[in-house]
PDB file of N, CA and C in Angstrom:
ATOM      1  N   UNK A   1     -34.384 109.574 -36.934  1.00  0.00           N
ATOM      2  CA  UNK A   1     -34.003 109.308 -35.563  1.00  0.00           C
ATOM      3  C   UNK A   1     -34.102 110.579 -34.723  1.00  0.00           C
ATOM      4  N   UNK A   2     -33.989 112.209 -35.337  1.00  0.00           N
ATOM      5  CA  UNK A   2     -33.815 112.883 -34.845  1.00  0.00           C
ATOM      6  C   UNK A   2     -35.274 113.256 -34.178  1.00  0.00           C
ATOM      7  N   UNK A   3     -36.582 113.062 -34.962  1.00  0.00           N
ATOM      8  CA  UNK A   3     -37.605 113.074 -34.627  1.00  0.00           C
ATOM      9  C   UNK A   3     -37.984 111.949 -33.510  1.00  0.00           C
ATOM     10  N   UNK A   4     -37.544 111.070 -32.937  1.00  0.00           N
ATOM     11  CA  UNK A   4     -37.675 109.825 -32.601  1.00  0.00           C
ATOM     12  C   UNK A   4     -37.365 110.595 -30.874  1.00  0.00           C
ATOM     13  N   UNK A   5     -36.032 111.170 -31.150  1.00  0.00           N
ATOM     14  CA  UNK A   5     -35.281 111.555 -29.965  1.00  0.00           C
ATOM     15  C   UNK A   5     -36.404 112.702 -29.989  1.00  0.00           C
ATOM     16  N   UNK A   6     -36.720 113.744 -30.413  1.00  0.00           N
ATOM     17  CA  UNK A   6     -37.660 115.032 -29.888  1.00  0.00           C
ATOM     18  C   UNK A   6     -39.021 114.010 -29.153  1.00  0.00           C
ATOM     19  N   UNK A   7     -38.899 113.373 -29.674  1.00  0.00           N
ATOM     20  CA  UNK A   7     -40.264 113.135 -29.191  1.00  0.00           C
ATOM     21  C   UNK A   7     -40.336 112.447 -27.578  1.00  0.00           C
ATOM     22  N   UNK A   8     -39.111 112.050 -27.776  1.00  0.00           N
ATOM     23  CA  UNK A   8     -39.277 110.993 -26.232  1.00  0.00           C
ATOM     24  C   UNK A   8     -38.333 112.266 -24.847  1.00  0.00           C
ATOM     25  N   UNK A   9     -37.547 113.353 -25.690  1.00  0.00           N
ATOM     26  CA  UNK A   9     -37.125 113.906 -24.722  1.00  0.00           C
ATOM     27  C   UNK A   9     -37.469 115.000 -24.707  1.00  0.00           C
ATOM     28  N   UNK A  10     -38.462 115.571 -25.101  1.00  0.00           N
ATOM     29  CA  UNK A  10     -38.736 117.461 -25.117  1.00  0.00           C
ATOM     30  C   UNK A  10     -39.780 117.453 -24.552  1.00  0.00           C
ATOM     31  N   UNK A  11     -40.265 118.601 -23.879  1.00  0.00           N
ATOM     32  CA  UNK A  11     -41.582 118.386 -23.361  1.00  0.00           C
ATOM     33  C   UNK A  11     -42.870 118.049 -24.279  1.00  0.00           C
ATOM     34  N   UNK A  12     -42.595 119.221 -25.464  1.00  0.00           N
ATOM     35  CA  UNK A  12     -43.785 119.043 -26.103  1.00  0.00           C
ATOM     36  C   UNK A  12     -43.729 117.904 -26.751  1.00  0.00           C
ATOM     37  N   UNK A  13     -42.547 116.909 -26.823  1.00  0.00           N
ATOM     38  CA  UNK A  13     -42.466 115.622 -27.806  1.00  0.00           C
ATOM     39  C   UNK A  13     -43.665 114.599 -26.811  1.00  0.00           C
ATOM     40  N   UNK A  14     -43.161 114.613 -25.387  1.00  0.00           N
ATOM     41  CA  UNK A  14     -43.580 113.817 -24.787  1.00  0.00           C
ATOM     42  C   UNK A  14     -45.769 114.542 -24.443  1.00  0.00           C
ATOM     43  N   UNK A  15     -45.897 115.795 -24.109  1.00  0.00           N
ATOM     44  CA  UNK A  15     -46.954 115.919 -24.719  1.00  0.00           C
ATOM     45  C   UNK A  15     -47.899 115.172 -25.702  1.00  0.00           C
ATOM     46  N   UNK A  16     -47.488 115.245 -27.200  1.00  0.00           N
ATOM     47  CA  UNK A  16     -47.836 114.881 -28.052  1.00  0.00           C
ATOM     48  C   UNK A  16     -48.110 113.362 -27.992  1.00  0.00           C
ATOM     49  N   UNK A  17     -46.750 112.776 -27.344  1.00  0.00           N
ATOM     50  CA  UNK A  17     -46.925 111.513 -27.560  1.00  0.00           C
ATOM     51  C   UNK A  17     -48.410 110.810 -26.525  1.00  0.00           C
ATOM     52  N   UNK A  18     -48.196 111.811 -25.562  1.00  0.00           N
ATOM     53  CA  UNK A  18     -49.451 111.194 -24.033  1.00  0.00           C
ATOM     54  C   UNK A  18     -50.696 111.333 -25.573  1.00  0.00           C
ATOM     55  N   UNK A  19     -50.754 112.448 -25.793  1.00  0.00           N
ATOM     56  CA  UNK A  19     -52.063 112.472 -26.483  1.00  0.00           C
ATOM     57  C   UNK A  19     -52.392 112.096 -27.709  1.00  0.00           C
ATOM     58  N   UNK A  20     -51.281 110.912 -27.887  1.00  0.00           N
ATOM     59  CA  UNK A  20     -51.476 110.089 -29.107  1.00  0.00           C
ATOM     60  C   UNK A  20     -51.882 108.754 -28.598  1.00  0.00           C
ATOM     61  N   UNK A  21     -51.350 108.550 -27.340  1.00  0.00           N
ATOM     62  CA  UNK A  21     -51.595 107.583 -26.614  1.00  0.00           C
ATOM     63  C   UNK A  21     -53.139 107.378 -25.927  1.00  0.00           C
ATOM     64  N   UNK A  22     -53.678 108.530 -25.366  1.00  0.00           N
ATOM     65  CA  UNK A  22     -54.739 108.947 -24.947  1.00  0.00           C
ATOM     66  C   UNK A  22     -55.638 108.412 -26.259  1.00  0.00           C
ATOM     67  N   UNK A  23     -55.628 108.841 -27.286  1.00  0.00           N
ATOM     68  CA  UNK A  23     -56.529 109.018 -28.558  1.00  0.00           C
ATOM     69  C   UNK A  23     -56.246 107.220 -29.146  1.00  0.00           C
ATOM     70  N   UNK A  24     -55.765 106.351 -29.047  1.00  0.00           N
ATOM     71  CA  UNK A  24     -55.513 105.164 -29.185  1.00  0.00           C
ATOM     72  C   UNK A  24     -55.944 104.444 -28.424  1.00  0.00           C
ATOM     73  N   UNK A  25     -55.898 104.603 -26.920  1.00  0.00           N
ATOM     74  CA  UNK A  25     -56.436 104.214 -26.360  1.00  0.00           C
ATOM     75  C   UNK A  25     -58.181 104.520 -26.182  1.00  0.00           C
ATOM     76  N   UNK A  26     -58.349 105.920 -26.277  1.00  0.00           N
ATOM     77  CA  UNK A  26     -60.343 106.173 -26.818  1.00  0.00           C
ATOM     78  C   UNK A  26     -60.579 104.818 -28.019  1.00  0.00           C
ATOM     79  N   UNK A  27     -59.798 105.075 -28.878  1.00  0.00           N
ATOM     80  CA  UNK A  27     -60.463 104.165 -30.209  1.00  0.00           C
ATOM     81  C   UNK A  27     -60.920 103.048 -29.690  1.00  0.00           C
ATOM     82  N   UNK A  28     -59.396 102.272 -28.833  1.00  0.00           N
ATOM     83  CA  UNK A  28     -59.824 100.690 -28.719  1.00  0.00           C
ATOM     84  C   UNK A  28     -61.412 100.668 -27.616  1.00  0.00           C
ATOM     85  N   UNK A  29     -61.229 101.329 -26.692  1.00  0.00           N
ATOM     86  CA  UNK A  29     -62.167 101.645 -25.790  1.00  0.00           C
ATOM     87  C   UNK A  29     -63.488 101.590 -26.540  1.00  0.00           C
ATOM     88  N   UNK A  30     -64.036 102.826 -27.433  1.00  0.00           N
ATOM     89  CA  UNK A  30     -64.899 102.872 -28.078  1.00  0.00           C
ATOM     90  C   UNK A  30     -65.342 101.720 -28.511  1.00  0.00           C
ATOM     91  N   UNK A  31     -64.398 101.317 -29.596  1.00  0.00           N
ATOM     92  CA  UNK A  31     -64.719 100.324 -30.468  1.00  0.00           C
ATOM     93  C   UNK A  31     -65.159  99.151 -29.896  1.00  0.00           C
ATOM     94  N   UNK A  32     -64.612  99.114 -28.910  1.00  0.00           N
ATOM     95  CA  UNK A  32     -64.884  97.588 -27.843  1.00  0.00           C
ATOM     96  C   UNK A  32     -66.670  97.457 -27.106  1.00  0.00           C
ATOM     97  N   UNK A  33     -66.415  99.171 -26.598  1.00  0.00           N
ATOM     98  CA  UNK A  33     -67.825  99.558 -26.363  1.00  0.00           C
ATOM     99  C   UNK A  33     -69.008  99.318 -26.653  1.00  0.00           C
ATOM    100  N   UNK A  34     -68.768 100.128 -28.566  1.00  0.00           N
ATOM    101  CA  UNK A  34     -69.881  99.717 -29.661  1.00  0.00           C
ATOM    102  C   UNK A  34     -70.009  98.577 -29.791  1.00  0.00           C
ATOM    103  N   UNK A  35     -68.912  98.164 -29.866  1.00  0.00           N
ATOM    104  CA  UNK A  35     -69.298  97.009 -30.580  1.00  0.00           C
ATOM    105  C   UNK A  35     -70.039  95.456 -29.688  1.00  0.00           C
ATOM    106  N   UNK A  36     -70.057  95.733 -28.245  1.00  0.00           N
ATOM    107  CA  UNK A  36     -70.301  95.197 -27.210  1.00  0.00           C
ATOM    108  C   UNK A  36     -72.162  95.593 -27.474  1.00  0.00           C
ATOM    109  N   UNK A  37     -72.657  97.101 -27.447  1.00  0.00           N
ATOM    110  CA  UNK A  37     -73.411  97.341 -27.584  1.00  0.00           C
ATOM    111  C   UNK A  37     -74.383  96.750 -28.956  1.00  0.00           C
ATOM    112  N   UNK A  38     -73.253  96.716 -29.793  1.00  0.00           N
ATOM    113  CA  UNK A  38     -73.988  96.345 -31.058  1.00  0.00           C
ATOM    114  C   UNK A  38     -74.620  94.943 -31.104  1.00  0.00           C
ATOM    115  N   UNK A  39     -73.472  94.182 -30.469  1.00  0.00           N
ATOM    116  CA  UNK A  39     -74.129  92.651 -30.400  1.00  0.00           C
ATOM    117  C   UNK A  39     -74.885  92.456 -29.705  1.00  0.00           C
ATOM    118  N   UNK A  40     -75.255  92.852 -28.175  1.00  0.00           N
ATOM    119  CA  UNK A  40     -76.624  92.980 -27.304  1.00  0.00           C
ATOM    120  C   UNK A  40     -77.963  93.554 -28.044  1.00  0.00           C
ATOM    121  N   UNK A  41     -77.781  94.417 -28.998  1.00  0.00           N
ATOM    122  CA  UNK A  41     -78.729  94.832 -29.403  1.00  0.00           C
ATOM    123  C   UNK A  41     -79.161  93.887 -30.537  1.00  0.00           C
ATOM    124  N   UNK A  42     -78.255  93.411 -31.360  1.00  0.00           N
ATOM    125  CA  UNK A  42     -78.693  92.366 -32.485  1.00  0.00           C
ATOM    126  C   UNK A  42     -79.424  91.213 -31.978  1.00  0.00           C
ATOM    127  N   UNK A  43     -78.618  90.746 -30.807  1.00  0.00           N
ATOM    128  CA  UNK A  43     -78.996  89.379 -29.732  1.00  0.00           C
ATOM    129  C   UNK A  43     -80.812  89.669 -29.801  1.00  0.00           C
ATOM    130  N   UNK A  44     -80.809  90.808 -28.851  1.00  0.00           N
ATOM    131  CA  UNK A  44     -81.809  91.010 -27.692  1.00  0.00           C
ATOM    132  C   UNK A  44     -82.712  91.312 -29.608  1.00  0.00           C
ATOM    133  N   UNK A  45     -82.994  91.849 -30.751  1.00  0.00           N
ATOM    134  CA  UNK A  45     -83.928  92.073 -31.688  1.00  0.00           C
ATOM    135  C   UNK A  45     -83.937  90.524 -31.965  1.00  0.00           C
ATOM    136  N   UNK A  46     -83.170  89.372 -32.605  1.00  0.00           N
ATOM    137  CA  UNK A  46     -83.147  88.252 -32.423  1.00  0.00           C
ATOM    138  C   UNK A  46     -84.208  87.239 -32.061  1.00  0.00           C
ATOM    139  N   UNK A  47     -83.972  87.603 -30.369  1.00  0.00           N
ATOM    140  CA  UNK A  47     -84.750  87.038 -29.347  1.00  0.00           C
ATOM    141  C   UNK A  47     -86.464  87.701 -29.267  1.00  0.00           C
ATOM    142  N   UNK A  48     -86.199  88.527 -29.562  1.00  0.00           N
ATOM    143  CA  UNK A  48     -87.478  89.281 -29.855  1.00  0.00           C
ATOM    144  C   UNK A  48     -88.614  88.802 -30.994  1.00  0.00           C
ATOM    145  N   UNK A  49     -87.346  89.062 -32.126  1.00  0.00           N
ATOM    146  CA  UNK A  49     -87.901  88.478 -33.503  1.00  0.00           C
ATOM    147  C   UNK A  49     -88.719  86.823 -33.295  1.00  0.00           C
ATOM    148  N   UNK A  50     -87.885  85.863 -32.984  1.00  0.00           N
ATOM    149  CA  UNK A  50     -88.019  85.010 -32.331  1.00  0.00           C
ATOM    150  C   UNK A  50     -89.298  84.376 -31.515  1.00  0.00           C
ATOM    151  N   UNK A  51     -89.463  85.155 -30.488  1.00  0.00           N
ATOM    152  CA  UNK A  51     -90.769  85.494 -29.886  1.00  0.00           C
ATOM    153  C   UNK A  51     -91.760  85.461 -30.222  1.00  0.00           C
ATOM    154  N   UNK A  52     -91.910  86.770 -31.210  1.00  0.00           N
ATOM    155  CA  UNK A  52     -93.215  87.149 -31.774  1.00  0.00           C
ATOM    156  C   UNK A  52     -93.533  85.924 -32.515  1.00  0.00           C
ATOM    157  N   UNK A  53     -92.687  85.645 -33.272  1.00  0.00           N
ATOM    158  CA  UNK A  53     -93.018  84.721 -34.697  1.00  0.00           C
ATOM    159  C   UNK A  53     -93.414  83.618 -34.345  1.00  0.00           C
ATOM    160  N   UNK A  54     -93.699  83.166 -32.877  1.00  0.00           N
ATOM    161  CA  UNK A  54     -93.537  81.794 -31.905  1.00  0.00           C
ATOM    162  C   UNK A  54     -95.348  81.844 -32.287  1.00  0.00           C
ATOM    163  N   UNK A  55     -96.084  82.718 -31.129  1.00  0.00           N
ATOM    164  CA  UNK A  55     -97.577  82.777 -31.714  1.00  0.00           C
ATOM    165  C   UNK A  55     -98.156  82.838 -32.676  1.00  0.00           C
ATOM    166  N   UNK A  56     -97.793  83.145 -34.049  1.00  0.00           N
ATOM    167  CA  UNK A  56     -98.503  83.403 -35.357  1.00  0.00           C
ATOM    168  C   UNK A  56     -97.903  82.117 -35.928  1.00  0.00           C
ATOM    169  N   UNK A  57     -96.814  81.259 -35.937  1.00  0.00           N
ATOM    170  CA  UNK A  57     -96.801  80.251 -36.335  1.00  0.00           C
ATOM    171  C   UNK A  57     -98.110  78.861 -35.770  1.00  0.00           C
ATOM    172  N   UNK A  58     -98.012  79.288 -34.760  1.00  0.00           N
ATOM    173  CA  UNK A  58     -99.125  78.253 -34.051  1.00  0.00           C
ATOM    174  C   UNK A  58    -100.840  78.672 -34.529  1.00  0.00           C
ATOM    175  N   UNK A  59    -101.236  79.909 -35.097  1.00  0.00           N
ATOM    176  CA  UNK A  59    -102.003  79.797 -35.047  1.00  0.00           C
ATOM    177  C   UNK A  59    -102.758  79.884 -36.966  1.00  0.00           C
TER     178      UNK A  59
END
């Protein structure tokens, strides 16, 4: 508890805590990011894949 209390009332507790908060909040950010990126890119090779394979089946 005593750590509980430094942290929410000292400067450097509350410091620490912004930049634990900061760094939790990057992750979800990131992760949301990539992973936004990742599925556009799977989609869009997909659609691509897709494509090509459209003419060589026909012929």
């Amino acid at each position: 508890m005593k750590m509980f209390n430094d942290l929410i009332s000292t400067d450097y507790g509350l410091m620490s805590l912004i930049v634990i908060l900061i760094t939790i909040a990057m992750w979800i950010y990131f992760t949301v990011l990539f992973l936004g990126k990742i599925n556009k890119s799977a989609s869009a090779a997909a659609s691509a894949d897709s494509q090509a394979a459209t003419p060589s089946a026909k012929t």
